[in-house]
N, C-alpha and C. Protein backbone atom coordinates (compact mmCIF):
# COMPACT_ATOMS: atom_id res chain seq x y z
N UNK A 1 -0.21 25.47 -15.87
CA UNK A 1 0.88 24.54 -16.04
C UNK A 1 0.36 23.30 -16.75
N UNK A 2 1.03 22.83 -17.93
CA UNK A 2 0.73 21.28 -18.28
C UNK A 2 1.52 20.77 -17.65
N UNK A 3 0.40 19.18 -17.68
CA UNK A 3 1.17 17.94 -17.15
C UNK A 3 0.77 17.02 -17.93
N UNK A 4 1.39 15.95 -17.92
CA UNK A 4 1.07 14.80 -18.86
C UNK A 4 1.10 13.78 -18.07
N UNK A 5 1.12 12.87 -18.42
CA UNK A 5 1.19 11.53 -17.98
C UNK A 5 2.16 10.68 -18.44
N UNK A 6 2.93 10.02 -18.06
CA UNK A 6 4.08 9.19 -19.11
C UNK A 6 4.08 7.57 -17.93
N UNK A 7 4.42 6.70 -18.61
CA UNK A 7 4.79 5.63 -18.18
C UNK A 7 5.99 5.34 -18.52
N UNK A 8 6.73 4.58 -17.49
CA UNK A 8 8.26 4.22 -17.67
C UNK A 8 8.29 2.93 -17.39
N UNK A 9 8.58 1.55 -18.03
CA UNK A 9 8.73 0.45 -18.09
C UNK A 9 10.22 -0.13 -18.02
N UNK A 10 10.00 -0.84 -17.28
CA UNK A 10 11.61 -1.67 -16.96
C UNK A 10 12.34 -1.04 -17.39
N UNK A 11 13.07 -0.12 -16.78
CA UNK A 11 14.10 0.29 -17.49
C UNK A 11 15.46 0.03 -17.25
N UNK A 12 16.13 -0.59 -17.64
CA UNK A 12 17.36 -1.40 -17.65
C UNK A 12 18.80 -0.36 -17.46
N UNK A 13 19.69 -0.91 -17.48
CA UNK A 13 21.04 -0.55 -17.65
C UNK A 13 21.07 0.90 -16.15
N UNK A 14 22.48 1.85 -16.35
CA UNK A 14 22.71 2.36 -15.31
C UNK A 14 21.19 3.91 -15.34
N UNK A 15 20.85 3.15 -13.75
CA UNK A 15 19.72 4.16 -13.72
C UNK A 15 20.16 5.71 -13.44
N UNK A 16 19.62 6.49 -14.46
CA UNK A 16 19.52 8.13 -13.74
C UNK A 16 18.80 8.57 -15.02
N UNK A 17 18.47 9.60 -14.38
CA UNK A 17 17.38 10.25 -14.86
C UNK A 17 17.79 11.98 -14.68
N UNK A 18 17.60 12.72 -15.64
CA UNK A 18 17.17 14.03 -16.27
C UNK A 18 16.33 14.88 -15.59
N UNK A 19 16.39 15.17 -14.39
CA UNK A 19 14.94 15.62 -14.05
C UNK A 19 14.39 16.93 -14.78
N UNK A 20 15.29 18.08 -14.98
CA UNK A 20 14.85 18.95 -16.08
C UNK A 20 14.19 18.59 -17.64
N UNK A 21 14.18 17.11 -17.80
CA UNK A 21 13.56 16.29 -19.10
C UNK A 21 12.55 16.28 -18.90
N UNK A 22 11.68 15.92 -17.13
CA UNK A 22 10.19 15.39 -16.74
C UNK A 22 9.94 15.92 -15.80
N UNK A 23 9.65 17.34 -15.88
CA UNK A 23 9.72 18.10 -14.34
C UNK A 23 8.01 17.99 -14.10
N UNK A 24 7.19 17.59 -15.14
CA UNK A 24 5.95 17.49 -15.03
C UNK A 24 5.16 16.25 -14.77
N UNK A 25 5.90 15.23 -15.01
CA UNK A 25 5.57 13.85 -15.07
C UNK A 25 4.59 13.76 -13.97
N UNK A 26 3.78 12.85 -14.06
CA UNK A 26 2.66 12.68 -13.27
C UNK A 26 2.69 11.28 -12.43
N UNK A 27 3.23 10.40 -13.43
CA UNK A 27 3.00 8.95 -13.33
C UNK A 27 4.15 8.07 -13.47
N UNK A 28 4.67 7.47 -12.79
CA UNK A 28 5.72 6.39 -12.96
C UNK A 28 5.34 4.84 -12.70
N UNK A 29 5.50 3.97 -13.54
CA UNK A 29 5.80 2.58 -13.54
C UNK A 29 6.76 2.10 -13.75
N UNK A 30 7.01 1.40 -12.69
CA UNK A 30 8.66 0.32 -12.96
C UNK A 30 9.47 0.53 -13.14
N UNK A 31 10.21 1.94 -12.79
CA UNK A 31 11.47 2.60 -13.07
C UNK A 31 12.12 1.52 -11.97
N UNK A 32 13.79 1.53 -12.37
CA UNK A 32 14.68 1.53 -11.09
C UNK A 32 14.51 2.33 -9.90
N UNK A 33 14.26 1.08 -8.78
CA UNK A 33 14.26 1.32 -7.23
C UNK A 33 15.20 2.54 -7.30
N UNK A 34 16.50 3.04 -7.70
CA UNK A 34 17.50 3.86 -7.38
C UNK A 34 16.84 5.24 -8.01
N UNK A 35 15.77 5.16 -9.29
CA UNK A 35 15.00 6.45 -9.23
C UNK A 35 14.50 7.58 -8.12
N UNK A 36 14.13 7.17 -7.17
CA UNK A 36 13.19 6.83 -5.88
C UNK A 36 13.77 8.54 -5.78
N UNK A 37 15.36 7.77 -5.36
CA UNK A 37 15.65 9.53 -4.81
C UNK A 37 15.55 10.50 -5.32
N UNK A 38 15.04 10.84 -6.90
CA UNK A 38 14.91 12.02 -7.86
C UNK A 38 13.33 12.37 -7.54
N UNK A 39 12.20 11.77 -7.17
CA UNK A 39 11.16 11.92 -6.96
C UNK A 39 10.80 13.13 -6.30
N UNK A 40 11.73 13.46 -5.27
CA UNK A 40 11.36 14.90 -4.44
C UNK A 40 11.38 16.01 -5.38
N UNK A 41 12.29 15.85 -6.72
CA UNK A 41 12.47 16.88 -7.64
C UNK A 41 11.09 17.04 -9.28
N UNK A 42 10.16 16.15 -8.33
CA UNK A 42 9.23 15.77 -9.37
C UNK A 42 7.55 16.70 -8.73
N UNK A 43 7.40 17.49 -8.63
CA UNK A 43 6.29 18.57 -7.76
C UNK A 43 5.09 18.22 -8.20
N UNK A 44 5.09 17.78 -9.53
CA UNK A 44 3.64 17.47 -10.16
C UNK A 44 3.48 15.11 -9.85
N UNK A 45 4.36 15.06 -9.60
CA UNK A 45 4.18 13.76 -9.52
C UNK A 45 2.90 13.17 -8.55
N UNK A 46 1.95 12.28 -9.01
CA UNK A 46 1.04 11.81 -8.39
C UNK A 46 1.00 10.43 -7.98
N UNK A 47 1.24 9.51 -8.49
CA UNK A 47 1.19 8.23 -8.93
C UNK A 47 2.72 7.33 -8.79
N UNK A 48 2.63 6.31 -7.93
CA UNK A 48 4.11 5.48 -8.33
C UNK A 48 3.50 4.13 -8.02
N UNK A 49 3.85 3.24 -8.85
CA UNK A 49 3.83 1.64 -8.47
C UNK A 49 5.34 1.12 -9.29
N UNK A 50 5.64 -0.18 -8.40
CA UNK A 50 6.79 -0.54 -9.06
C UNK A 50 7.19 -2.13 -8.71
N UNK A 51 7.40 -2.79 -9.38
CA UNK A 51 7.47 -4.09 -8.94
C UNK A 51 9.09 -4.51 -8.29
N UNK A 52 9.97 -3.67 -8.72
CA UNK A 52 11.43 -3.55 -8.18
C UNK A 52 11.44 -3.91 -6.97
N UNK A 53 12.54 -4.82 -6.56
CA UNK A 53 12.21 -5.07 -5.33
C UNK A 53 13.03 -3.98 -4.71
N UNK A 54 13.20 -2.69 -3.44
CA UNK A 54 13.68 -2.25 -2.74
C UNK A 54 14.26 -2.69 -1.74
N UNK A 55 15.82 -2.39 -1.60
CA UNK A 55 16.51 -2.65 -0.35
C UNK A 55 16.16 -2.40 0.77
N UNK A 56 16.78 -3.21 1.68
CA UNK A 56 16.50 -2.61 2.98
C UNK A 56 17.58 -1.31 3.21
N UNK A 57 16.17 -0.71 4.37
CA UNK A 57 16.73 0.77 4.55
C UNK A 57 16.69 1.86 3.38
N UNK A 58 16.46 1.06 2.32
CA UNK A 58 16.86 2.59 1.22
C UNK A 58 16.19 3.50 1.02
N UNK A 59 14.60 3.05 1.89
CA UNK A 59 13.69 4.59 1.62
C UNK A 59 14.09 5.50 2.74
N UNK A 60 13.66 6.95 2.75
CA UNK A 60 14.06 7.32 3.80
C UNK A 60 12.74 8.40 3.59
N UNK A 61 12.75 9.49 5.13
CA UNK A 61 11.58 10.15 4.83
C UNK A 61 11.92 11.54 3.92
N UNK A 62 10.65 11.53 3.15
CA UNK A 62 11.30 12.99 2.07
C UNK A 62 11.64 12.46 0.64
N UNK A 63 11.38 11.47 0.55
CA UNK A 63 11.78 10.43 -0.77
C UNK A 63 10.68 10.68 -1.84
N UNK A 64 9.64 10.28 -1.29
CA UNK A 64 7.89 10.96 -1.65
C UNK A 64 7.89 12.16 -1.56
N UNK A 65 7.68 12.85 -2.82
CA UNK A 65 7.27 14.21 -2.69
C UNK A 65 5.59 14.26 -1.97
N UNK A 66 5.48 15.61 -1.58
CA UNK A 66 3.90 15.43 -0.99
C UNK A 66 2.62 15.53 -1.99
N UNK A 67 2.87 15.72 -2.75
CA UNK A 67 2.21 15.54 -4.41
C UNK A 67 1.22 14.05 -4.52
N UNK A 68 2.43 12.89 -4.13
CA UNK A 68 1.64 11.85 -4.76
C UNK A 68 0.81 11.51 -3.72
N UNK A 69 -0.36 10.76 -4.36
CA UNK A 69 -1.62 10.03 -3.84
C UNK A 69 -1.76 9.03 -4.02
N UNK A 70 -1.15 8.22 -4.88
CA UNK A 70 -0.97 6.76 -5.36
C UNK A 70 0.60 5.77 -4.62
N UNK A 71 0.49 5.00 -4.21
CA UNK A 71 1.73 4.38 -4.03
C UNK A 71 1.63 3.43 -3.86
N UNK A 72 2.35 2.44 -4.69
CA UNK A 72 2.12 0.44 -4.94
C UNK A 72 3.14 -0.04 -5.10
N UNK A 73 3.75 -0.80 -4.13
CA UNK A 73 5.15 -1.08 -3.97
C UNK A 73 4.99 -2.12 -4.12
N UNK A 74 4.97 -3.08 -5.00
CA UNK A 74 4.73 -4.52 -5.15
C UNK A 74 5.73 -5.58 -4.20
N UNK A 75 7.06 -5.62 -4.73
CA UNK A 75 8.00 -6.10 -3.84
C UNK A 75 8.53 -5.85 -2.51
N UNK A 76 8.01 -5.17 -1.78
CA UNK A 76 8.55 -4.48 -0.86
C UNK A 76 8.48 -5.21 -0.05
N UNK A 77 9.65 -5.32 0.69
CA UNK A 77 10.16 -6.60 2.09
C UNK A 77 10.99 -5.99 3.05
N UNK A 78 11.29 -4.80 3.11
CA UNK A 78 11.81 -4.11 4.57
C UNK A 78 11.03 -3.64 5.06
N UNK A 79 11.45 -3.19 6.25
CA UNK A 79 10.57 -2.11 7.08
C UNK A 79 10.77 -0.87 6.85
N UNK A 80 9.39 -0.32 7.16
CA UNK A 80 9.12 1.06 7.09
C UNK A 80 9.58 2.10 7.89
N UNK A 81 10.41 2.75 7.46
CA UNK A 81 10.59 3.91 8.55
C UNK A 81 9.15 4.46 9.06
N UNK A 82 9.24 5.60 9.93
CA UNK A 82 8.36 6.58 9.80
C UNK A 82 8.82 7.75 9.25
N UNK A 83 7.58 8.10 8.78
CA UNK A 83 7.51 9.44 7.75
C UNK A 83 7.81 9.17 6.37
N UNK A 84 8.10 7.82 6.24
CA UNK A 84 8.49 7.17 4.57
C UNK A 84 7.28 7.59 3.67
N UNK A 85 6.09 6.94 4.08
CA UNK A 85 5.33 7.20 3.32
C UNK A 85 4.40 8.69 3.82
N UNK A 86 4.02 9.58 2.67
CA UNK A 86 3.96 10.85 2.80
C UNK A 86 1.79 11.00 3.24
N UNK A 87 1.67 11.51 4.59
CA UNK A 87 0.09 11.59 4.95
C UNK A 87 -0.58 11.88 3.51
N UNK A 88 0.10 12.56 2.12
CA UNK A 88 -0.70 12.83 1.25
C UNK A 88 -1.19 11.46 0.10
N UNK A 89 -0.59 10.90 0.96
CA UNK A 89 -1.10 9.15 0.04
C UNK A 89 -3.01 8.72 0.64
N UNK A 90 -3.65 8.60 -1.11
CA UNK A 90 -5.20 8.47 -0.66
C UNK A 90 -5.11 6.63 -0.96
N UNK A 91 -4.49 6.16 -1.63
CA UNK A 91 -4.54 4.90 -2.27
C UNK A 91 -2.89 4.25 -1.93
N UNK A 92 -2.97 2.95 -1.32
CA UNK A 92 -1.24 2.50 -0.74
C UNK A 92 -1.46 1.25 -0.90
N UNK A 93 -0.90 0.65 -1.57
CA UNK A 93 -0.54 -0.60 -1.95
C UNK A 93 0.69 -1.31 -1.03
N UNK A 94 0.59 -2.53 -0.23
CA UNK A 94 2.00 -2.85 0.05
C UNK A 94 2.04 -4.52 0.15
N UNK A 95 2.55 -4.82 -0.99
CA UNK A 95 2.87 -6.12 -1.20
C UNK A 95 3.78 -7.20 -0.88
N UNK A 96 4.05 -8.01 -0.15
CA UNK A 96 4.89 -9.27 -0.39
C UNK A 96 5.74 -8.87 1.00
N UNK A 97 5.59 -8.32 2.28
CA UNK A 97 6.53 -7.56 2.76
C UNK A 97 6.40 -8.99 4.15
N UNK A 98 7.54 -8.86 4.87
CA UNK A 98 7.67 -10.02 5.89
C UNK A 98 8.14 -9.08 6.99
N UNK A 99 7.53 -8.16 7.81
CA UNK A 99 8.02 -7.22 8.59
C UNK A 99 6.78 -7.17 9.42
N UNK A 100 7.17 -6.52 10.98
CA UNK A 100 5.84 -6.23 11.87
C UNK A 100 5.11 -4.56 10.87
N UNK A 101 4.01 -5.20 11.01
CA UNK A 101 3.78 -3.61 10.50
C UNK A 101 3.09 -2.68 11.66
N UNK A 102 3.71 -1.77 12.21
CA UNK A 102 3.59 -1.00 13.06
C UNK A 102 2.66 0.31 12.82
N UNK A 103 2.57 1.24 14.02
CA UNK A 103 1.75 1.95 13.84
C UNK A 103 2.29 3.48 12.81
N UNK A 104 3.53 3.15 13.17
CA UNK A 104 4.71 4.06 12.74
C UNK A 104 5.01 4.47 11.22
N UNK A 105 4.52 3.01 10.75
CA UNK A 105 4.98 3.14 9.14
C UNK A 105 3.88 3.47 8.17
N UNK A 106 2.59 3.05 8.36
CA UNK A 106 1.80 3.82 7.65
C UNK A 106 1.46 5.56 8.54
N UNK A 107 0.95 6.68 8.15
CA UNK A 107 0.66 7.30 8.58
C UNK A 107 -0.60 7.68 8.96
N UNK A 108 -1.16 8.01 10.33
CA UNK A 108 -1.87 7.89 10.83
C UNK A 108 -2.84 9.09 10.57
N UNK A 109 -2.26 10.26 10.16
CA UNK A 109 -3.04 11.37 9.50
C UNK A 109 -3.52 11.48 8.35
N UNK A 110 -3.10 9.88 7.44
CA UNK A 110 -4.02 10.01 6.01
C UNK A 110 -5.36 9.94 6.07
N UNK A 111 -6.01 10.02 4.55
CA UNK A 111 -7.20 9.89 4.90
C UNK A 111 -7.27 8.70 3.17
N UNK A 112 -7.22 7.37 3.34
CA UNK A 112 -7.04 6.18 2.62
C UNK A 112 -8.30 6.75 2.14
N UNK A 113 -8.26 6.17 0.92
CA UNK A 113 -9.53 6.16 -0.12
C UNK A 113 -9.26 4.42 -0.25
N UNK A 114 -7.74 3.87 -0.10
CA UNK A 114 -7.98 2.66 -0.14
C UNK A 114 -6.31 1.67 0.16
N UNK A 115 -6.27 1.21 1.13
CA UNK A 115 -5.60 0.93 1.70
C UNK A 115 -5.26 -1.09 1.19
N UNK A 116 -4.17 -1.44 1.23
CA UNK A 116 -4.11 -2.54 0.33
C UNK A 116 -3.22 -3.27 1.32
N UNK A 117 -2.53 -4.34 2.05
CA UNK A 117 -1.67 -5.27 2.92
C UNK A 117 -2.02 -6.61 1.99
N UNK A 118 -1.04 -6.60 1.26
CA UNK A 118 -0.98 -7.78 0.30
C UNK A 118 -0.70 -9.35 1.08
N UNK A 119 0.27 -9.13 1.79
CA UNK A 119 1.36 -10.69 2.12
C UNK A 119 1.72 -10.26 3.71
N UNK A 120 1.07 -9.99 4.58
CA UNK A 120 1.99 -9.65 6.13
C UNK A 120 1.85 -10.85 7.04
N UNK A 121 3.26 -11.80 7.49
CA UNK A 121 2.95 -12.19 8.62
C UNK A 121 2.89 -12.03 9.44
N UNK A 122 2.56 -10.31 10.00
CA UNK A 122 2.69 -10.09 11.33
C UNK A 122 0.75 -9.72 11.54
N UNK A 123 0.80 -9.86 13.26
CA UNK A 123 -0.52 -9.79 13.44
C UNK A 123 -1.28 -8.28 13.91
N UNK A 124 -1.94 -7.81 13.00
CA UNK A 124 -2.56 -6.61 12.89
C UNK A 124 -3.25 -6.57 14.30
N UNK A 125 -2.75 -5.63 15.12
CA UNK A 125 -3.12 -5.47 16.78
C UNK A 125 -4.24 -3.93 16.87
N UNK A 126 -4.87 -3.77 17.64
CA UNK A 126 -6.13 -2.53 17.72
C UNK A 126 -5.77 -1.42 17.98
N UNK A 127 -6.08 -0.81 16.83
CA UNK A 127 -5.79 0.58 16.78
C UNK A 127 -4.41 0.83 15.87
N UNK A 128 -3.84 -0.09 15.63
CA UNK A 128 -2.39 0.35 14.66
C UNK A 128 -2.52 0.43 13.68
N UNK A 129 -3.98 0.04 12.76
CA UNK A 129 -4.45 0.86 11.48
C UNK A 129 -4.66 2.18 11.60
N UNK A 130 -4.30 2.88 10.63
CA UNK A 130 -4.86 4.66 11.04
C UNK A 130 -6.43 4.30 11.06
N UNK A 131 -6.86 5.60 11.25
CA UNK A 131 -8.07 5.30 11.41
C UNK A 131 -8.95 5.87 10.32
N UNK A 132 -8.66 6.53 9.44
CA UNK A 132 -9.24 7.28 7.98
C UNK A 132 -9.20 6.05 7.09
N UNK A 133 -9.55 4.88 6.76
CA UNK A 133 -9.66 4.37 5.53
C UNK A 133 -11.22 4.04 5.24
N UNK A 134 -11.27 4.02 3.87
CA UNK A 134 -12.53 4.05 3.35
C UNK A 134 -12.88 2.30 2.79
N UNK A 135 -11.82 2.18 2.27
CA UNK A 135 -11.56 0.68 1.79
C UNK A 135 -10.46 0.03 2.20
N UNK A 136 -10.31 -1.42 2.81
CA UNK A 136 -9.34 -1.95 3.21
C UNK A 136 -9.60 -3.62 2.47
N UNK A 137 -8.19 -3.62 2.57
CA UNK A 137 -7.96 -5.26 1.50
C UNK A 137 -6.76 -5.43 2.32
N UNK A 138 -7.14 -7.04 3.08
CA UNK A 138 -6.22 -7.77 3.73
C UNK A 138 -5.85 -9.26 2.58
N UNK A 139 -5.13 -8.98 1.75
CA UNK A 139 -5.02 -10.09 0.49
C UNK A 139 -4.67 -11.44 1.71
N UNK A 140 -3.93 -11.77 1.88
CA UNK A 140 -3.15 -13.03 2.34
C UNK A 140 -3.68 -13.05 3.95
N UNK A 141 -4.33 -12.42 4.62
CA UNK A 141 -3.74 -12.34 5.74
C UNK A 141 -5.04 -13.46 6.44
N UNK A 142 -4.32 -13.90 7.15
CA UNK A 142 -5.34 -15.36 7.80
C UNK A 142 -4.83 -15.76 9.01
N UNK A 143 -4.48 -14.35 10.03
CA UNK A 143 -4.92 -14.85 11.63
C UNK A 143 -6.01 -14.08 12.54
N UNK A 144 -6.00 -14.25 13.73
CA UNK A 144 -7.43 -13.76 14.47
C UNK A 144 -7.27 -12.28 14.10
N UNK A 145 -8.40 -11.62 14.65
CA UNK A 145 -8.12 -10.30 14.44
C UNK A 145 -9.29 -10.50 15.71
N UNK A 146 -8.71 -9.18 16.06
CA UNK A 146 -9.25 -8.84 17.62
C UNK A 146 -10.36 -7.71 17.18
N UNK A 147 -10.91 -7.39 18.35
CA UNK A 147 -12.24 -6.33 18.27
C UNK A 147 -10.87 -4.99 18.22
N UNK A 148 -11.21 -3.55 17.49
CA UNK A 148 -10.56 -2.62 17.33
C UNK A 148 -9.09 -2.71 16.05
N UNK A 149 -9.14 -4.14 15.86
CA UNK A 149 -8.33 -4.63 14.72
C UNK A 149 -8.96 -3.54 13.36
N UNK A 150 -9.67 -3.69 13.15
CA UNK A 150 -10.23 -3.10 11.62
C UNK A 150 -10.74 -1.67 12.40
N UNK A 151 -10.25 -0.55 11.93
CA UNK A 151 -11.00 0.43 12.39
C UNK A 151 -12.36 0.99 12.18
N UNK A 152 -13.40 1.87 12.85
CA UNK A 152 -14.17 2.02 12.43
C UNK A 152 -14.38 3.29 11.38
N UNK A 153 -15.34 2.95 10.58
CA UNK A 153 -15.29 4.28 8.98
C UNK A 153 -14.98 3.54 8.00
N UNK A 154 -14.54 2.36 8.19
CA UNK A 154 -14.17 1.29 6.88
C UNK A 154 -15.48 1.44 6.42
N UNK A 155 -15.86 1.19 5.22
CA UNK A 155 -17.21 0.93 4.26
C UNK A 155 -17.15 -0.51 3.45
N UNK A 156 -15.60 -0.31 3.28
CA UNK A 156 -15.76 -1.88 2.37
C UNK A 156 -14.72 -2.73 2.93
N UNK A 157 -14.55 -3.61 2.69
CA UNK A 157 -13.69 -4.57 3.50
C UNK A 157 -13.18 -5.86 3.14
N UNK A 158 -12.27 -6.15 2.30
CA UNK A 158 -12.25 -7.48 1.60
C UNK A 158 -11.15 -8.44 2.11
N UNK A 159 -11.29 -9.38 2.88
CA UNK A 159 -10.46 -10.69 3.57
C UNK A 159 -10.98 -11.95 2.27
N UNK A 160 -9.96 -11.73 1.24
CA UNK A 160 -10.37 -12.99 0.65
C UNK A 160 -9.59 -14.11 1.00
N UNK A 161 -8.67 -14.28 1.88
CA UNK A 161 -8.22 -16.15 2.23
C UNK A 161 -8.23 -15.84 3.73
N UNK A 162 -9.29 -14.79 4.50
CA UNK A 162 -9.31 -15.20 6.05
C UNK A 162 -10.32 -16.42 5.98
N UNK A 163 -9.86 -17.35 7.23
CA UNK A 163 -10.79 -18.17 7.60
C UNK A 163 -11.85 -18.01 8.53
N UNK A 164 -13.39 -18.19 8.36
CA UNK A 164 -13.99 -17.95 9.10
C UNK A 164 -13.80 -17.90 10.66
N UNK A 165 -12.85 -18.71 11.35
CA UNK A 165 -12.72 -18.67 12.72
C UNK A 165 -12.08 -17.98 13.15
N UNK A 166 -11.67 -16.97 12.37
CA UNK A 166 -10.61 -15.90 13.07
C UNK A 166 -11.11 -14.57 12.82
N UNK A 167 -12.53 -14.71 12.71
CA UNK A 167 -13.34 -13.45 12.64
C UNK A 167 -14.33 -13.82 13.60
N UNK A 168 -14.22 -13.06 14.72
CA UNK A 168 -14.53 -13.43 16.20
C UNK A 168 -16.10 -12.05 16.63
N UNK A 169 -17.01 -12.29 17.00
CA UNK A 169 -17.63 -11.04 17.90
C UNK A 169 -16.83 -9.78 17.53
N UNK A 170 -17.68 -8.90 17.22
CA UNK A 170 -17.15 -7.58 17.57
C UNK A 170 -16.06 -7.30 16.53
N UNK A 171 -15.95 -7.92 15.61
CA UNK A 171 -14.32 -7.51 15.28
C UNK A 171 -14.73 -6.58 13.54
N UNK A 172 -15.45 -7.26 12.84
CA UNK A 172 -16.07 -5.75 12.05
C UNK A 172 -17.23 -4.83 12.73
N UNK A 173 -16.07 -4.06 11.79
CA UNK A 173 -17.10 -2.34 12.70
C UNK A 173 -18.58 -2.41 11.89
N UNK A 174 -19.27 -1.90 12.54
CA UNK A 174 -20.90 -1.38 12.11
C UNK A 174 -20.79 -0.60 10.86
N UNK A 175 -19.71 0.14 10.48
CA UNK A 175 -19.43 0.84 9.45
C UNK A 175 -19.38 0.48 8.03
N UNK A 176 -18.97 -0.73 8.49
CA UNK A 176 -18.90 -1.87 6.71
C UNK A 176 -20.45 -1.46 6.18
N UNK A 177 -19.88 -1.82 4.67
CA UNK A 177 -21.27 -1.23 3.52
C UNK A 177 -21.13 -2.91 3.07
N UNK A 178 -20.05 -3.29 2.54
CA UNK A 178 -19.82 -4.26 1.95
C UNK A 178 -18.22 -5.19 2.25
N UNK A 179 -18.68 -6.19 2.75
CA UNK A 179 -17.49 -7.18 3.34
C UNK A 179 -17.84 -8.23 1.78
N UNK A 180 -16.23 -8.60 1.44
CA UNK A 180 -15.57 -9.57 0.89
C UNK A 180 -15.10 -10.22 1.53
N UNK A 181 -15.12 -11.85 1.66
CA UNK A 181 -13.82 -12.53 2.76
C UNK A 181 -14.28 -13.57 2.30
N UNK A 182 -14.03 -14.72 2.31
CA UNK A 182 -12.94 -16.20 1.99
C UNK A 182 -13.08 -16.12 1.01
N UNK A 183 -11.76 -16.69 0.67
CA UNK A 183 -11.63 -17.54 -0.41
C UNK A 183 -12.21 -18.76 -1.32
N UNK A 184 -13.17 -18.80 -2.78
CA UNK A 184 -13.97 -19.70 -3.04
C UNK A 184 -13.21 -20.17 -3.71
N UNK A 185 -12.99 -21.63 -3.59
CA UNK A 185 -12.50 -22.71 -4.33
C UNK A 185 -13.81 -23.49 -5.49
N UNK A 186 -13.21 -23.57 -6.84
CA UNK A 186 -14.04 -24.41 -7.72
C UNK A 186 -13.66 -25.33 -7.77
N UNK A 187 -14.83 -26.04 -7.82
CA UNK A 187 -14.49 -27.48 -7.93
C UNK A 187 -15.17 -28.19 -9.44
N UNK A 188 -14.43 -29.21 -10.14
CA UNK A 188 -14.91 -29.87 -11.31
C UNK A 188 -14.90 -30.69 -10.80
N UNK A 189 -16.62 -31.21 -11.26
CA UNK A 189 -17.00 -32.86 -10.77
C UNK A 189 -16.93 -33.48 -12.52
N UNK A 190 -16.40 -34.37 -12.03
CA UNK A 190 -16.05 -34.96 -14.05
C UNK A 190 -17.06 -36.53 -13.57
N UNK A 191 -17.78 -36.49 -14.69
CA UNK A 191 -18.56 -38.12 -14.30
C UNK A 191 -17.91 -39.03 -15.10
């Protein structure tokens, strides 16, 4: 079977899509949020990021074919069902979102190659990360984190705006290869 690769950029006006046009497509960028639901009809699909912001409620489970491994939801600000996102995701992006994130909405049977929590104000509690990630990136996130907070098997680990005091005893695993964390500010001294 060929497959290709295609990129789809902003695409404007009333969304729908052909699926007998791209039954091979591999890769999507930035289509309309309302694409979403043609995706199950996409078998070779691997890859989705999208800066669209998604409604609440509009994902549902089965939306993700089990194909993809990539998923980067830039805007995303509802909550997650369970089963939304599909265990066959190795790489998950989730950006800008203002929701508890529970144990429910990521899936606990993946196995992350690299796991991403861009913007969450809720507080990451022990054990409600799955426990398969290889790489984890807490972008924004800057409250305590408890011992069992970060699971163990992480290798890399990047907190770039935690503050040192909310990384307590015990709370990275022995497993880290390589930790990233605060944030460096430059400074210009002008004489």
């Amino acid at each position: 079977m060929l497959t290709f690769y295609c990129r789809i950029k902003s695409c404007y006006g009333t969304p729908s899509i052909d699926i007998s046009v791209v039954p091979k497509i591999t890769s999507i960028e930035n289509c309309p949020y309302q694409w979403i639901k043609f995706f199950k009809h996409l078998p070779c699909l691997k890859s989705f990021s999208t800066e669209d912001p998604i409604p609440e409620d509009f994902l549902e489970p089965g939306d993700f074919p089990n194909s993809l491994t990539r998923l980067d939801l830039k805007n995303f600000d509802s909550k997650l069902k369970p089963n939304v996102i599909p265990s066959t995701i190795k790489h998950l992006s989730l950006g800008y979102f203002d929701w508890e994130l529970t144990s429910e909405s990521i899936p606990k049977d993946a196995q992350f190659e690299h796991l991403c929590v861009c913007d969450t104000t809720s507080k990451i509690l022990p054990d409600q990360l799955p426990p398969n990630i290889k790489s984890l990136e807490l972008r924004k996130y800057n409250q305590l984190l408890e011992p069992g907070s970060i699971p163990f098997g992480i290798e890399t680990l990047k907190l770039p705006s935690m503050n040192v005091e909310h990384i307590i005893k015990d709370v990275i695993p022995s497993s880290i290869k390589l930790l990233n964390c605060f944030k460096i500010q430059r400074w210009t001294i002008i004489f």
